[in-house]
Structure formats: structure tokens, C-alpha cells
Protein backbone atom coordinates (compact mmCIF):
# COMPACT_ATOMS: atom_id res chain seq x y z
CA UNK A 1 98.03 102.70 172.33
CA UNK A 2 101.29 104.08 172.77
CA UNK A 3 102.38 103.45 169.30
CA UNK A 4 104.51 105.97 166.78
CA UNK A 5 102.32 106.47 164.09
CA UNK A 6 103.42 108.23 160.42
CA UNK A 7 101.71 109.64 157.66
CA UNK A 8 104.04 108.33 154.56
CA UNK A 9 104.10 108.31 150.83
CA UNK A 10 102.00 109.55 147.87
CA UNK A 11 99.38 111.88 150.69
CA UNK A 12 102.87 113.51 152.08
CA UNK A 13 104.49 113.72 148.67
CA UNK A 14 101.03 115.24 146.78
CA UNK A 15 100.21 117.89 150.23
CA UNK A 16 103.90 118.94 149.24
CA UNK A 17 102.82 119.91 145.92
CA UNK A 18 99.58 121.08 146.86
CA UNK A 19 97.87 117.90 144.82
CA UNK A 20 94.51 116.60 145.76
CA UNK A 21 95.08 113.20 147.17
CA UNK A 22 92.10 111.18 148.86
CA UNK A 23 94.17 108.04 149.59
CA UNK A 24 96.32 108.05 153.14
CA UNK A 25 98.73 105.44 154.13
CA UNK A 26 99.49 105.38 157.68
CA UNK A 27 102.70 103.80 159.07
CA UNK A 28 102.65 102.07 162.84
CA UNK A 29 105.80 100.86 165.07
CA UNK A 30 103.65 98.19 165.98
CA UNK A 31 99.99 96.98 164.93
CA UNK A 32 98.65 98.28 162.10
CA UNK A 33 95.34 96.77 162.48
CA UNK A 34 94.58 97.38 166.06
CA UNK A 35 95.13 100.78 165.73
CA UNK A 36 92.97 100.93 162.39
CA UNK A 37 89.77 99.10 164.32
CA UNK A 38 90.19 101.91 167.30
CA UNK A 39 90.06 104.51 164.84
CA UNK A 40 87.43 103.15 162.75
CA UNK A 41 85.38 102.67 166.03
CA UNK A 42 86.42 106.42 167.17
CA UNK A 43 85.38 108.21 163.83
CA UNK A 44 81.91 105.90 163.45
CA UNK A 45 83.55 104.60 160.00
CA UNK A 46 81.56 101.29 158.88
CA UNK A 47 83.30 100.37 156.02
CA UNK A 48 86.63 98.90 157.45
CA UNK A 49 88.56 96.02 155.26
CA UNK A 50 91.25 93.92 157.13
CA UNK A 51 94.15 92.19 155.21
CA UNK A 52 95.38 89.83 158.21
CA UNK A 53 97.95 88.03 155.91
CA UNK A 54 99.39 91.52 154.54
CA UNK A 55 98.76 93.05 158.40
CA UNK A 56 96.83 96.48 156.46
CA UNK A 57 93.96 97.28 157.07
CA UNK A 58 91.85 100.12 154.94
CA UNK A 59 89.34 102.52 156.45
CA UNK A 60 86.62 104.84 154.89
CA UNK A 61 86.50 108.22 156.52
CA UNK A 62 84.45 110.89 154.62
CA UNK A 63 86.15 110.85 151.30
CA UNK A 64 89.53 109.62 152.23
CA UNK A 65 90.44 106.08 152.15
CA UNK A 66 92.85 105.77 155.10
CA UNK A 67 95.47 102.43 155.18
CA UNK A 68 97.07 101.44 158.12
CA UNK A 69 100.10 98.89 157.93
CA UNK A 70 103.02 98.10 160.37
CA UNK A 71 106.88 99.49 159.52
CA UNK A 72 108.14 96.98 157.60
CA UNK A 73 111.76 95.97 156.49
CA UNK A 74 111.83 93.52 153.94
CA UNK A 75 114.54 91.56 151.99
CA UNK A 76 113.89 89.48 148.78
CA UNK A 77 114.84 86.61 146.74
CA UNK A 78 115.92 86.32 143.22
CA UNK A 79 112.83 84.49 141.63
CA UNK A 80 110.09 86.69 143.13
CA UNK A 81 108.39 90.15 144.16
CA UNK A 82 107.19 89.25 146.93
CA UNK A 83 109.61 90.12 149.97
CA UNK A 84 110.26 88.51 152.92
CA UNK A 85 108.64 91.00 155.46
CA UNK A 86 109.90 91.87 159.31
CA UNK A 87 108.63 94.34 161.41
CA UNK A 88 110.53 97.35 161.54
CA UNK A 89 111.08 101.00 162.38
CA UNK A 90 109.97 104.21 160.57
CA UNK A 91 113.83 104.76 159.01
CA UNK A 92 113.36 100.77 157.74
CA UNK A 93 110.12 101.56 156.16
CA UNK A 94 111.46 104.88 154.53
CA UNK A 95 114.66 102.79 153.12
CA UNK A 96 112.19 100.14 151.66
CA UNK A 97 110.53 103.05 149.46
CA UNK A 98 110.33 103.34 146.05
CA UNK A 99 111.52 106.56 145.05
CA UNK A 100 112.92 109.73 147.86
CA UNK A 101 109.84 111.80 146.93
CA UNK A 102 107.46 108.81 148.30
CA UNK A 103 109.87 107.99 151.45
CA UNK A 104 108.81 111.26 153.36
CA UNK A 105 106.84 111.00 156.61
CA UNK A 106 104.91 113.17 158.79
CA UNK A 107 104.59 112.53 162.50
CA UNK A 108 101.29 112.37 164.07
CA UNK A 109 103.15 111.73 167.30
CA UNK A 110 103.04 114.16 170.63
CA UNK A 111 106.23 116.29 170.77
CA UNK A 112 106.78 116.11 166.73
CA UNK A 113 103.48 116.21 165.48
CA UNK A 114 103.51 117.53 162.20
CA UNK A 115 107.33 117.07 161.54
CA UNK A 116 108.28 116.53 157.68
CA UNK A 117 110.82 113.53 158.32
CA UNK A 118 112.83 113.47 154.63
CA UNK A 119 115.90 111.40 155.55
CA UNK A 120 116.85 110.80 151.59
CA UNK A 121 115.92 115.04 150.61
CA UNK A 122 112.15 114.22 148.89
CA UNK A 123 111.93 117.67 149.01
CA UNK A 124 115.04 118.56 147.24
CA UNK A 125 114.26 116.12 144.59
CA UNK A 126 110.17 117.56 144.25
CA UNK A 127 112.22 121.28 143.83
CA UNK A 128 114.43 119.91 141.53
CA UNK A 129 111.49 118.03 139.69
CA UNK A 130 114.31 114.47 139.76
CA UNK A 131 113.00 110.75 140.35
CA UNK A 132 115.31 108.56 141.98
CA UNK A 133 115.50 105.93 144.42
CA UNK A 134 116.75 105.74 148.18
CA UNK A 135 118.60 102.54 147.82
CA UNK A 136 120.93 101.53 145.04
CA UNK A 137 118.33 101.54 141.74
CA UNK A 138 119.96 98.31 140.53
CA UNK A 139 118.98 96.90 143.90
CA UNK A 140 115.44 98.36 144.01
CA UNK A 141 114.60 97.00 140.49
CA UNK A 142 115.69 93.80 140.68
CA UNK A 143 114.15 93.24 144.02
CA UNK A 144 110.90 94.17 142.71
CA UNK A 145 110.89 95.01 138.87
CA UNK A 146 107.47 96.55 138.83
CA UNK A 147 108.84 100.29 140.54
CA UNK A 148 110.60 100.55 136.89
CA UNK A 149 107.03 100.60 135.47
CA UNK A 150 106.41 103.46 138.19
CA UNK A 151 109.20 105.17 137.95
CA UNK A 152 107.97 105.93 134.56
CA UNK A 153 104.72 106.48 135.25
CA UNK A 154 105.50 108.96 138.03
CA UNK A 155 107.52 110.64 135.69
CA UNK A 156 105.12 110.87 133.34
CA UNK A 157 102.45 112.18 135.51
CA UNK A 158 104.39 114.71 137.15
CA UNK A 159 106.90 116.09 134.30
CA UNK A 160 109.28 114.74 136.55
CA UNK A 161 112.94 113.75 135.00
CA UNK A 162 114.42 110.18 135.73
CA UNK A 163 117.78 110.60 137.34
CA UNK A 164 120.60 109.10 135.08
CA UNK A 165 121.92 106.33 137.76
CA UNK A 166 117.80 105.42 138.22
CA UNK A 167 117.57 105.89 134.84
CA UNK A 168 120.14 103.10 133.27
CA UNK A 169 119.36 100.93 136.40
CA UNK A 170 116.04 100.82 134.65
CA UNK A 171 117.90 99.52 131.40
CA UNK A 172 119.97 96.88 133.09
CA UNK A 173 117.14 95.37 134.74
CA UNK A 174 114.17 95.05 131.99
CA UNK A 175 114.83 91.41 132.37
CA UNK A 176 113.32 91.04 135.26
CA UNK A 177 110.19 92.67 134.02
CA UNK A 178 108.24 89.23 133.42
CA UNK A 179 108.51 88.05 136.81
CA UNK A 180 105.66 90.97 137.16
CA UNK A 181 101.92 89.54 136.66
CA UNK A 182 100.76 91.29 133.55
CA UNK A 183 97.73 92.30 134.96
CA UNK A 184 100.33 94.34 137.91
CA UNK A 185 102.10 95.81 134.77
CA UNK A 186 98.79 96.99 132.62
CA UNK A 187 97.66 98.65 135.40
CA UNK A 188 100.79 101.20 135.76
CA UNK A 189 100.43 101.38 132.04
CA UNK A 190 97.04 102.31 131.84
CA UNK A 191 98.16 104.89 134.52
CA UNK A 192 100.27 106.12 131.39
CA UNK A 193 97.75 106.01 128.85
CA UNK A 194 95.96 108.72 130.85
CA UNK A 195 98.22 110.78 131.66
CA UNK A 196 98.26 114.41 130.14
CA UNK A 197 100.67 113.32 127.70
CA UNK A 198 101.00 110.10 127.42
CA UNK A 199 103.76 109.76 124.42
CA UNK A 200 106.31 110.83 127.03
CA UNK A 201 105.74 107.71 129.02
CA UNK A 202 105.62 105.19 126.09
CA UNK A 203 108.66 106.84 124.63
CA UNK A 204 110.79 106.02 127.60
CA UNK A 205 109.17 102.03 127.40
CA UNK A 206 109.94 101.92 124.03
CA UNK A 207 113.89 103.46 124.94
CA UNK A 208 114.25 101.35 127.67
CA UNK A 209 113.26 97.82 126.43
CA UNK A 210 110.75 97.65 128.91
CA UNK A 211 107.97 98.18 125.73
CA UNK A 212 109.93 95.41 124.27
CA UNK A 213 109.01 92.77 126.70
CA UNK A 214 105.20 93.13 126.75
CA UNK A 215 103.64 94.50 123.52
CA UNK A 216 106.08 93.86 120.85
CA UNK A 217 103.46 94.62 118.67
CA UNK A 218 103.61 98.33 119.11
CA UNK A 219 107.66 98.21 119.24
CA UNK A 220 106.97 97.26 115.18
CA UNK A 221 105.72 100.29 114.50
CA UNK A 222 108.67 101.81 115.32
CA UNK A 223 111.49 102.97 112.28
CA UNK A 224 111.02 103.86 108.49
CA UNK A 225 112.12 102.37 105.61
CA UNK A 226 113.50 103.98 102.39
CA UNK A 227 113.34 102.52 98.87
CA UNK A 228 114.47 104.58 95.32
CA UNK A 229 114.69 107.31 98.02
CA UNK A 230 111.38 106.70 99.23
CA UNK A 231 110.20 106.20 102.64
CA UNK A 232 106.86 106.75 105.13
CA UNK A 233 106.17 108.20 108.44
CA UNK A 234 107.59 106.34 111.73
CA UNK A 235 104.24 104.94 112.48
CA UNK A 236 105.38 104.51 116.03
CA UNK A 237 105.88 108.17 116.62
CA UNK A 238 103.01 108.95 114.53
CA UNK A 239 100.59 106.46 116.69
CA UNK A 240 102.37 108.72 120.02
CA UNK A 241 101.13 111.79 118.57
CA UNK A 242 97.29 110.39 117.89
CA UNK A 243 97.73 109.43 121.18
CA UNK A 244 98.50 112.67 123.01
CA UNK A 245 96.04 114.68 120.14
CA UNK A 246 92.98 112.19 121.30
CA UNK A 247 94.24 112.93 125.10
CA UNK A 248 93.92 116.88 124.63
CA UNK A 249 90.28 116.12 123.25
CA UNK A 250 89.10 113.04 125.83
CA UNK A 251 89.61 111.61 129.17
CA UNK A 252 88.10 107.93 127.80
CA UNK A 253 90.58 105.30 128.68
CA UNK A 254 89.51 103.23 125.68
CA UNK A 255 89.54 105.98 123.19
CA UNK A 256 93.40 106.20 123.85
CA UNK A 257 93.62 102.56 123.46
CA UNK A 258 91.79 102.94 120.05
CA UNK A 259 94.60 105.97 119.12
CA UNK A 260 97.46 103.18 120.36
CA UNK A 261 96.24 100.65 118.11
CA UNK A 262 94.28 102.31 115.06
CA UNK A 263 97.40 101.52 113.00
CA UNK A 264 99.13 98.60 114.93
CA UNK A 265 98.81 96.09 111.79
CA UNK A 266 100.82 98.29 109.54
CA UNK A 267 104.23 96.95 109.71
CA UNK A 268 102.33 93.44 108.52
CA UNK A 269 100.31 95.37 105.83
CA UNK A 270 103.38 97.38 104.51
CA UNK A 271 103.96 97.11 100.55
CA UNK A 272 106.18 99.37 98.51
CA UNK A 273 105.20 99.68 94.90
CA UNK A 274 106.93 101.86 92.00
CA UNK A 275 104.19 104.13 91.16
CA UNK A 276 102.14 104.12 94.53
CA UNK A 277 105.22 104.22 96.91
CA UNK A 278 104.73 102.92 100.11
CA UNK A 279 101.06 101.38 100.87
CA UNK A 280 99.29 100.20 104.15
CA UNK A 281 96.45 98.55 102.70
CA UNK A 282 93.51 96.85 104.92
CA UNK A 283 95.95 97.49 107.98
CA UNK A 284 92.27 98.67 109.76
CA UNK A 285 90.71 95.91 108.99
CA UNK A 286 93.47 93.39 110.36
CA UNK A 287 94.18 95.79 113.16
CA UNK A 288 90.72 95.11 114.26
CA UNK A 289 90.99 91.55 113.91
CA UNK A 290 94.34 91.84 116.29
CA UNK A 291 92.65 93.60 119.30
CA UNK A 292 90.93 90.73 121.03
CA UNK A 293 94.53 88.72 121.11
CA UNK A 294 96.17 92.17 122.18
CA UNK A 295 93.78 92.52 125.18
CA UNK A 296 94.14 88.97 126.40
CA UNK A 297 98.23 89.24 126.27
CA UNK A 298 97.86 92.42 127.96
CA UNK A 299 94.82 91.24 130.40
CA UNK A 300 92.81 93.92 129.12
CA UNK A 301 88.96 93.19 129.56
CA UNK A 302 87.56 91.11 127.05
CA UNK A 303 84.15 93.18 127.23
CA UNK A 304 82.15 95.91 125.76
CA UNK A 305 85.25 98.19 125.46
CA UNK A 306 87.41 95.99 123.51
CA UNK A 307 84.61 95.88 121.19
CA UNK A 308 84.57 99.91 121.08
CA UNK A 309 88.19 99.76 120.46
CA UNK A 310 87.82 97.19 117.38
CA UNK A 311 84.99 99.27 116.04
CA UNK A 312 87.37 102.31 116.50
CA UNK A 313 90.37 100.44 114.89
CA UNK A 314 88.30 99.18 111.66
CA UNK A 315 86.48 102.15 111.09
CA UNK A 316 89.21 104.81 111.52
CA UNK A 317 89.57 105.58 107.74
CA UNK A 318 85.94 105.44 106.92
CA UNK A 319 85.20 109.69 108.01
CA UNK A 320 87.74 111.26 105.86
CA UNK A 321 87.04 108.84 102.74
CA UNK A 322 84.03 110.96 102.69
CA UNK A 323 85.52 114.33 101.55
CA UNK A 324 85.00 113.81 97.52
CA UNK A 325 82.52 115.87 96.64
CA UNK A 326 81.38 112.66 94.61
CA UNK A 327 80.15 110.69 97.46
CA UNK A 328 76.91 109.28 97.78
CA UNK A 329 74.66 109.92 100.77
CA UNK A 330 74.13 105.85 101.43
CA UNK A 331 78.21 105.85 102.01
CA UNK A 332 77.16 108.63 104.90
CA UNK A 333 74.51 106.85 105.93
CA UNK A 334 76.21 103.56 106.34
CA UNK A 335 79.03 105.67 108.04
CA UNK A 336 76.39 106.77 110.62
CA UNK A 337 75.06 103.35 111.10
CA UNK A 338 77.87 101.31 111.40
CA UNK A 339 79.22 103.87 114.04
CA UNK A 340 76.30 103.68 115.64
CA UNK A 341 76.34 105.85 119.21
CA UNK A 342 80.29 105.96 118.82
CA UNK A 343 79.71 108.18 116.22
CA UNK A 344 81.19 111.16 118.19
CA UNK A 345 84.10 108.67 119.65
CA UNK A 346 84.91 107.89 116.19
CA UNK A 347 85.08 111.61 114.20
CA UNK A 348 87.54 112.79 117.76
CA UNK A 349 90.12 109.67 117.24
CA UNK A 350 89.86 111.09 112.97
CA UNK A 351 90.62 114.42 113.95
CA UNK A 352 93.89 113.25 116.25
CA UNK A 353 94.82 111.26 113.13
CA UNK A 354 95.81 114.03 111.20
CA UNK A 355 99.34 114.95 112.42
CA UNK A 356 101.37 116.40 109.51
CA UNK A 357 103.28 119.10 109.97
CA UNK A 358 102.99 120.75 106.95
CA UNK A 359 100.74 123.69 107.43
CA UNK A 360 99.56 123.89 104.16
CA UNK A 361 98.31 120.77 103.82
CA UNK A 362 96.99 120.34 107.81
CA UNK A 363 94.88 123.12 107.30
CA UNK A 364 93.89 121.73 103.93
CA UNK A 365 92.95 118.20 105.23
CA UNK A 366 91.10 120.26 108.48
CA UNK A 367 89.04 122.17 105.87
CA UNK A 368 88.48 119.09 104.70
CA UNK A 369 87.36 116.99 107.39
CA UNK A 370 84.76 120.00 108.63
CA UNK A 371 83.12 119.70 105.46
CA UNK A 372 82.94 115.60 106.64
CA UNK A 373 80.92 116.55 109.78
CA UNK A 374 78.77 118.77 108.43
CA UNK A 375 77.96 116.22 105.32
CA UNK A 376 77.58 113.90 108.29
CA UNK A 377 75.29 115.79 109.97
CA UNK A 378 73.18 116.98 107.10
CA UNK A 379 72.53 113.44 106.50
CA UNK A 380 72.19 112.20 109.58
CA UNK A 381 69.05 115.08 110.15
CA UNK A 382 67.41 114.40 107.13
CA UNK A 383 67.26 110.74 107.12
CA UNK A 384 66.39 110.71 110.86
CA UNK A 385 69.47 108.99 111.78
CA UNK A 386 70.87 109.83 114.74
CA UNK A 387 71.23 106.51 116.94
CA UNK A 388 69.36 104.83 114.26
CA UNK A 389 67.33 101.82 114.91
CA UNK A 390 66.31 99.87 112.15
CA UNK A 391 62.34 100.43 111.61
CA UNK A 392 61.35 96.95 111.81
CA UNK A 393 63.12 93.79 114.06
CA UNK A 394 63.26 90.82 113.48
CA UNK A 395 60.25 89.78 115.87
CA UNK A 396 57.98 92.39 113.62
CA UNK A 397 58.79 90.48 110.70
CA UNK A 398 58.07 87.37 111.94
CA UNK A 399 54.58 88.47 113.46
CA UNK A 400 53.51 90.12 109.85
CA UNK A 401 54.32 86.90 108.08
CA UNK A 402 53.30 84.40 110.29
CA UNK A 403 57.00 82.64 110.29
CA UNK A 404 59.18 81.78 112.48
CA UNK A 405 63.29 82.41 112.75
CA UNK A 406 64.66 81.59 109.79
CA UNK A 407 66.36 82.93 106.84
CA UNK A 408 63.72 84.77 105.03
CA UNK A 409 63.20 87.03 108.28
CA UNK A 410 67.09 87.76 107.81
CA UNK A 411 66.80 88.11 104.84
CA UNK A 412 63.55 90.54 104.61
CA UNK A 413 65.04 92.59 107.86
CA UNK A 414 68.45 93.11 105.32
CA UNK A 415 66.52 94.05 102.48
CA UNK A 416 64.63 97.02 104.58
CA UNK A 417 68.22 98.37 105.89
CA UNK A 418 69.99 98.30 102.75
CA UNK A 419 66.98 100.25 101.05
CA UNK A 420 67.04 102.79 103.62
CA UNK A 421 70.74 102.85 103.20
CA UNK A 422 70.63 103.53 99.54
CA UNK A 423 68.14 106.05 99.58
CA UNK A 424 65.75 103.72 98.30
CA UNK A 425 62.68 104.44 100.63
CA UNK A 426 62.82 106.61 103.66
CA UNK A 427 63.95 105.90 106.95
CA UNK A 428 60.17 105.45 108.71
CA UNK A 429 57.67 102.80 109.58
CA UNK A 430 55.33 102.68 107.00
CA UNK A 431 57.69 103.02 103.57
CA UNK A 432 59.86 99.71 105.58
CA UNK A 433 56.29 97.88 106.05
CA UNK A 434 55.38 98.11 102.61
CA UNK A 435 58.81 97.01 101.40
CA UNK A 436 58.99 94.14 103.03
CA UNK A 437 55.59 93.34 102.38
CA UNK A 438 57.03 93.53 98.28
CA UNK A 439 60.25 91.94 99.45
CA UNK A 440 57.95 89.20 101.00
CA UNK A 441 55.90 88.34 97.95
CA UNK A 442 58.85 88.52 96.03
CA UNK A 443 60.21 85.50 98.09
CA UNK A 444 57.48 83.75 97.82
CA UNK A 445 57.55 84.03 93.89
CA UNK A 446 60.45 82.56 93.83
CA UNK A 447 60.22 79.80 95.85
């Protein structure tokens, strides 16, 4: 076709540090999109996407998912991200990049093919492990706010240090943060929340002011206060530890979420009395109450796993409750049931919790908690237990008795559980027939 053609960004950046990268952007001096249906026809690649208005177009080749877009230069106005675009050269395009270690090139061009082109010294800054921009950083964050967000998500992922102009151009612009869809900014933060450690990244929100502007709630856990001499843990730094403990143990995205917010309603729960000291009472139970409104502000999904995160959030404290050697089997029992198959999920974000750093006393309260599990697991063997299912639903109930839904089946169907709970009758089909058979007659009695 006669047209220059460059591999660019994250592919050149990640095959210079020998990281696996399956997603290729290629940069034309000319059309994009003709040159990605020619090679899409030439490889026999079916799944081809075009973006006419955005002139990309995305191909499927084996594994790799291969973008083709026109050099671009673009200029932008005050109000917006979006950027008035112009076709350009390959130096244009580079200049446009966000950072010097995602503004190298490769040609695939005859005479050069295979050159590194690093016109801002990508490769100096990947030796030096440094994250800056090509441009002025005040210019590049203002123009389009959301490459502070990446900046410290790069950082983040690669144990990469911001450089110190990049780095307060970051602070002077957090302003411009909201012009950024909150869906565009969760996204580079969820990028954070699973990274190998992800307290680095939310440290350097929380010391920019970019935290600040989009989950203020977390910000308030932040700081301790001191009365007759008296204070508690930073709960913010303490909810950054969970965080990176839980990320050691599991890759689940909304298992970190549950360490970010197991003790997010503390600064509203926090009492200070003479003889107790400082107290954080029911802050699980309102923290669970706070999650749905926390997803929707942060355009997390309103689903299944914002449900696992307010089950994680309200039953944090429940496990290590259970160490006296006092309690009951039923408060087991109703441990295991209420956890349900999140059982597992639930005893990993316990175990990040405990972040003293006393040793004594850590490998006191770890003695502790292994005595937990296997209480927890004695229990849960015995009483057959293990993704429990209540003997008999609601539709059983209504077929033995002849009735239809109403109260009394709610009513029988509670009595069974909470006798199986207690340690009343056992866990099996024929001990919860005959009880509700006798919880049955007693109804009837009374009525």
C-alpha cells in the first residue's frame, strides 16, 4: 500500500522488558483501516471490528489482538478529553503519548525494519525504572486528566518511580479529574486494586488529592485521633495493608474490594469512652449497608459481586469472635450458613485482617484463628454442612400440608433451620420432616 507502518506503545514497551503482551497497536502514515481489512483478508482473520468515527480498526490474529489507527496529532480544549484529531506523522503520534516508555516505535518498514525509534529515551527511562511524560506534564494532564490515573497505575504495576516534575504536575492538576467519566476512572483503578501491591497505588491517590475527588469515603479513614493520651490505628493505612495481605493470598477482584471497604464506616462509628478507649461499634454492619451507594458513585456493577462484597463487609468480624473456648456450636453453624459457599472467601479476607506488628500478640491471634478453622471445620463435618441447603423448601412444606404461600410455610421452613442451627435435631431429612410435622400441629393448636 505504500504506507509507513509502526509498531508503538505498551507491545514495544512490554517486548523491552521481556513482558507477555497479547495486545498490538499498529501506527499508519495514512489509513489505518484499509490496511487493517488487507491484513485481516491476508492472515484469514474473521473477527475484524471497524471504528470508522475513531478511524481504528481491531483484528484477531491467533492470540493477539492487533489495532490499527492512523498517526494522529491532536490539540484540545479546556472543557473536554476528547481532542481535536489531524492526521499526522510517526514523530506527531510519539509527541501525543502518554508517558516516554509508551512513545517508542518499531518499524515494520523495508530499509528499517525492526528499528527501535525512542525519540524522548523510553529506554533510558525503563533502565532507570522513571515515569514521565514527553510533553510538558502540566500540559499532558490538563489536556486529558485521565493519564494522571495511569501514570499511577503504571507505576504501580511496574515498581516504576514518578518523576518529580510528572509527579507535582499530577498535584496541580487533580482538578481536572472530574471532567473524566467515572466509569474511565474505575477502570484504571481497578487496574490498581490488582496489582501486586496495591497500597502503593492508593497511597499516591490518597497523597495526591486525586483519592480525594472520587471516594472521599476511603480518604476518612485516613489519620488518628488521641484522647487522655489515647488513640487507634490509622484505619486508612491499616485497610492498605488488608489490602495488599488479601492480594498475596487471591487474585479475586472483589475480594480486594471487600479488604478496601471491610472497615470503611469506621470514622462514622468512632466513639471514645473512659474505660473502653476508642470503639468502632456496628461499623460492619453499616459498612455493609454503604456498599451498594459506593458501587453506584464509583459505577461498580450493581450485581452478584457487590452482594459478595456486602456479605464480606458484614460478616468480617464474625470468624475470630469464635475463638472463646465458650462458644457454642449453633454460633459455628450459623457462621457456616450465613457464609454460605464464600465461606473460604470470607476466613482469607480474616486472616489479612490481622496486621499488628507486635509479634507476640500476631502469633497469638494466628494461634488463635487456626483453632477458628479447625472448630469450623469440625462442625461443619459433623453436622453435614458444607454448602448447606436447608432439608426442606418452601415448596416441600407446602405439598405436606396442603397450603399454599403464606406465613405458616415461612414460618415452619424457619422453625426447621433454627433447630438445626441450635443443635436441636440433626441436619437430615427425616428429623426436619418430623419437626415440622410437630411445628405444624403446634400452629394449628394455636390458631
Amino acid at each position: 500500500m505504500g504506507q509507513r507502518s509502526y509498531l508503538v506503545g505498551g507491545f514495544v514497551r512490554d517486548l523491552v522488558m521481556g513482558r507477555p503482551c497479547k495486545d498490538v497497536d499498529v501506527v499508519v502514515e495514512g489509513r489505518g483501516i484499509e490496511l487493517a481489512r488487507i491484513f485481516a483478508k491476508h492472515t484469514r482473520s474473521g473477527n475484524v471490528q471497524f471504528f470508522e468515527n475513531f478511524g481504528t480498526a481491531m483484528v484477531m490474529y491467533g492470540d493477539f489482538q492487533v489495532e490499527f489507527v492512523g498517526a494522529r496529532k491532536e490539540s484540545y480544549q479546556r472543557h473536554s478529553r476528547k481532542p481535536l484529531v489531524e492526521q499526522g506523522t510517526i514523530q506527531e503520534d510519539q509527541l501525543r503519548r502518554d508517558f516516554t516508555i509508551n512513545a517508542m516505535s518499531i518499524s515494520l518498514n523495508d530499509g528499517d525494519f525492526g528499528e527501535l525509534i525512542d525519540p524522548f529515551d523510553g529506554l533510558g527511562d525503563i533502565e532507570r525504572r522513571i515515569l514521565r511524560t514527553p510533553a510538558d506534564p502540566d500540559i499532558t494532564f490538563s489536556d486529558d486528566p485521565l493519564r494522571m490515573m495511569r501514570a499511577i497505575r503504571f507505576s504501580t504495576q511496574l515498581n516504576f518511580r514518578i518523576a518529580e516534575p510528572t509527579y507535582r504536575a499530577i498535584m496541580s492538576n487533580v482538578d481536572r479529574l472530574p471532567i473524566i467519566s467515572q466509569e474511565r476512572t474505575t477502570e484504571e483503578l481497578n487496574k490498581i486494586v490488582l496489582a501486586k501491591r496495591p497500597s502503593v497505588g492508593f497511597d499516591m491517590l490518597f497523597q495526591t488529592g486525586l483519592l480525594h475527588t472520587f471516594f472521599p469515603e476511603m480518604v476518612k479513614l485516613h489519620g488518628v485521633d488521641i484522647v487522655n493520651g489515647r488513640g487507634h490505628k490509622d484505619n486508612f493505612y491499616h485497610t492498605l495493608q488488608v489490602l495488599d495481605n488479601v492480594a498475596e493470598m487471591s487474585d479475586d477482584l472483589w475480594l480486594r474490594w471487600s479488604a478496601i471497604l471491610h472497615d470503611i464506616a469506621k470514622p462514622a462509628t468512632k466513639r471514645y469512652y473512659p474505660k473502653q478507649g476508642w470503639t468502632f461499634h456496628g461499623h460492619e454492619d453499616l459498612g455493609s449497608k454503604w456498599v451498594p451507594r459506593i458501587f453506584k458513585n464509583l459505577r461498580l456493577p450493581l450485581d452478584h459481586k457487590m452482594k459478595f462484597v456486602q456479605k464480606m463487609v458484614a460478616l468480617h468480624l464474625r470468624p475470630i469472635a469464635l475463638v472463646d473456648d465458650g462458644v457454642t456450636d449453633s454460633a459455628v453453624r450459623r457462621l457456616i450458613v450465613d457464609a454460605g459457599e464464600d465461606l473460604t472467601a470470607l476466613m482469607t479476607l480474616c486472616r489479612a485482617d490481622i496486621t499488628t506488628r507486635n509479634s507476640n500478640k500476631m502469633a497469638r491471634i494466628l494461634r488463635n484463628y487456626e483453632n477458628v478453622e479447625r472448630k469450623i471445620e469440625e462442625v461443619m463435618e459433623r453436622d453435614q454442612l458444607r454448602n448447606w441447603q436447608p432439608p426442606l423448601t418452601g415448596e416441600m412444606i407446602m405439598e405436606m400440608f396442603g397450603l399454599k404461600p403464606s406465613k405458616e410455610v415461612g414460618d415452619i421452613k424457619n422453625a426447621v433451620r433454627e433447630a438445626i442451627l441450635e443443635g436441636e435435631i440433626p441436619n437430615e431429612y427425616e428429623a426436619a420432616v418430623a419437626y415440622a410435622r410437630a411445628k405444624w400441629a403446634e400452629l394449628k393448636g394455636g390458631a
